[in-house]
C-alpha atoms as a PDB file:
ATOM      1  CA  UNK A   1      35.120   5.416 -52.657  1.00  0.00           C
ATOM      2  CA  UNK A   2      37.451   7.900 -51.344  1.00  0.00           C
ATOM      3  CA  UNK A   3      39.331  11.020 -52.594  1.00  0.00           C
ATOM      4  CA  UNK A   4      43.452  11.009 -52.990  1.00  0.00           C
ATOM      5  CA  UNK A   5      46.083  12.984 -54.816  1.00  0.00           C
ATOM      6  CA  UNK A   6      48.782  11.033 -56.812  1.00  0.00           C
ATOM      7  CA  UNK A   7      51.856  12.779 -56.675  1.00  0.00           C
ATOM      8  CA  UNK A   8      53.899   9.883 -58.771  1.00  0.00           C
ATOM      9  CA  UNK A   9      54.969  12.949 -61.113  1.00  0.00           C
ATOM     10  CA  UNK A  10      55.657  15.460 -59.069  1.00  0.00           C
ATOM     11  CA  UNK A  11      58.266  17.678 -60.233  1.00  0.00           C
ATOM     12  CA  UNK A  12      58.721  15.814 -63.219  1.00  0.00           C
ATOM     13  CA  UNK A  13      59.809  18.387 -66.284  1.00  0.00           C
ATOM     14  CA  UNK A  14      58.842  16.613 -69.378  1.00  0.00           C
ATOM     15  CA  UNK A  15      54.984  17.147 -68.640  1.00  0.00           C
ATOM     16  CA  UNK A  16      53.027  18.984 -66.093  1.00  0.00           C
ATOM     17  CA  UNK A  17      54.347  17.462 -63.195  1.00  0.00           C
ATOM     18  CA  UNK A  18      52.340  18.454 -60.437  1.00  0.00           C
ATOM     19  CA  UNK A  19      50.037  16.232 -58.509  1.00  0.00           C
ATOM     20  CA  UNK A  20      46.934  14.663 -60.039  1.00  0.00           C
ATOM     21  CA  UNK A  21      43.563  14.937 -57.397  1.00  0.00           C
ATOM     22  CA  UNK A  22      40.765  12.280 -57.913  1.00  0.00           C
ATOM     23  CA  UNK A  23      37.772  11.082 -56.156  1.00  0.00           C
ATOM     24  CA  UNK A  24      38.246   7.299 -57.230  1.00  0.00           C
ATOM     25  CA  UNK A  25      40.424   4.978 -58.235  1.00  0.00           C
ATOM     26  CA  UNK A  26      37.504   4.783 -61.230  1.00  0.00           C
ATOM     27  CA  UNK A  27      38.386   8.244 -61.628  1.00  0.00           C
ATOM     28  CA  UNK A  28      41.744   7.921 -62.487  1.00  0.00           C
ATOM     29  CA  UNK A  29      41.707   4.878 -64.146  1.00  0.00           C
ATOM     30  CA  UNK A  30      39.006   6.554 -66.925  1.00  0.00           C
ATOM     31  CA  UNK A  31      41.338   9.478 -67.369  1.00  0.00           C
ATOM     32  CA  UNK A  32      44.390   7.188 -67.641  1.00  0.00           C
ATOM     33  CA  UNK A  33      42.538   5.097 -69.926  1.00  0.00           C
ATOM     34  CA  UNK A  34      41.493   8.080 -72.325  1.00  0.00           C
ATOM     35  CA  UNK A  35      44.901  10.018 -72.122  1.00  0.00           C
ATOM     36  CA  UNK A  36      45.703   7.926 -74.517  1.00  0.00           C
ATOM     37  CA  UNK A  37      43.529   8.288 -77.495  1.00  0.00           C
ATOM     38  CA  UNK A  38      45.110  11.900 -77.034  1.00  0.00           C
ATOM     39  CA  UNK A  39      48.353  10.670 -76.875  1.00  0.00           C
ATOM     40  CA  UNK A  40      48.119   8.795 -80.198  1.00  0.00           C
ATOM     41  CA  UNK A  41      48.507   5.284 -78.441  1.00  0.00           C
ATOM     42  CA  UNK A  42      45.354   3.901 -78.745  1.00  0.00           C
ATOM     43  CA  UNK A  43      41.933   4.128 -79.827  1.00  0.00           C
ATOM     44  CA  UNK A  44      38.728   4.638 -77.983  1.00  0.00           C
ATOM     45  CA  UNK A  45      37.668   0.933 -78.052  1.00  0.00           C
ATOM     46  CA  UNK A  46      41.140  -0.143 -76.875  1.00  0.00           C
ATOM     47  CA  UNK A  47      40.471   2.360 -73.928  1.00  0.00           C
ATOM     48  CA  UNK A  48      36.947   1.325 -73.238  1.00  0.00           C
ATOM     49  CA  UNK A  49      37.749  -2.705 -73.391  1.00  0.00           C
ATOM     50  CA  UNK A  50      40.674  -1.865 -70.705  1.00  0.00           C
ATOM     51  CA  UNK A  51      38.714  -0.483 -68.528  1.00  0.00           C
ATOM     52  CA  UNK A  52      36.010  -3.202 -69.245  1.00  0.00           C
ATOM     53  CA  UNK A  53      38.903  -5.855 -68.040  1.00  0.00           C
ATOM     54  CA  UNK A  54      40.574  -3.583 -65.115  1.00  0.00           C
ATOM     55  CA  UNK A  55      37.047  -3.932 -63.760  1.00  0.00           C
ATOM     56  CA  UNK A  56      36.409  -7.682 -63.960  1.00  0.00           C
ATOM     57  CA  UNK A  57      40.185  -8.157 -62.533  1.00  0.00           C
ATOM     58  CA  UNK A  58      38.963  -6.009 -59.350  1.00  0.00           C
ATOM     59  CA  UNK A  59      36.058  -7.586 -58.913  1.00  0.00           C
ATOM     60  CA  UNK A  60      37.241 -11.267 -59.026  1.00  0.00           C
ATOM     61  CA  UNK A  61      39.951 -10.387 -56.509  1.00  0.00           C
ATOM     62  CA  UNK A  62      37.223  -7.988 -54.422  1.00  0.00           C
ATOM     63  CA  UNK A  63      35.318 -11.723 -54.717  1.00  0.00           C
ATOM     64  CA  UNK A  64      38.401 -13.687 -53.761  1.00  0.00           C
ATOM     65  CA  UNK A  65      39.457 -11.460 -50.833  1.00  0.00           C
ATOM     66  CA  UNK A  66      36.486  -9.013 -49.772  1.00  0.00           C
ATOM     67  CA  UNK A  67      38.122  -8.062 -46.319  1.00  0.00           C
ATOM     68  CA  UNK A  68      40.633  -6.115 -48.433  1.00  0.00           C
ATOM     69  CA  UNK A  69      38.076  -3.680 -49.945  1.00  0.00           C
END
């Protein structure tokens, strides 16, 4: 686990566009994941079951390749 800043919005003016800190890449993914019940795009299972599957994709290719962790 390790802490990083995603700046892939920065200065953007349709939204707040200033970098996004995190302590995880689970961190981010959960509030991607639930941005968008507040968005309108989904609902709360859709959210939960994709973060269900973004974590059994990791952890087949963390199985497949675990020097890359």
């Amino acid at each position: 686990m390790y802490a990083f800043t995603d700046n892939s919005h920065q200065n953007r003016i349709e939204f707040k566009g200033s970098g996004r800190s995190f302590n995880s890449l689970k961190d981010m993914a959960i509030e991607n994941a639930y941005s968008r019940i507040v968005m309108g795009v989904h609902y709360k299972e859709d959210c939960e079951a994709g973060l269900k599957l973004g974590n059994e994709v990791g952890n087949r290719i963390n199985k497949i390749h675990p020097d890359s962790i």
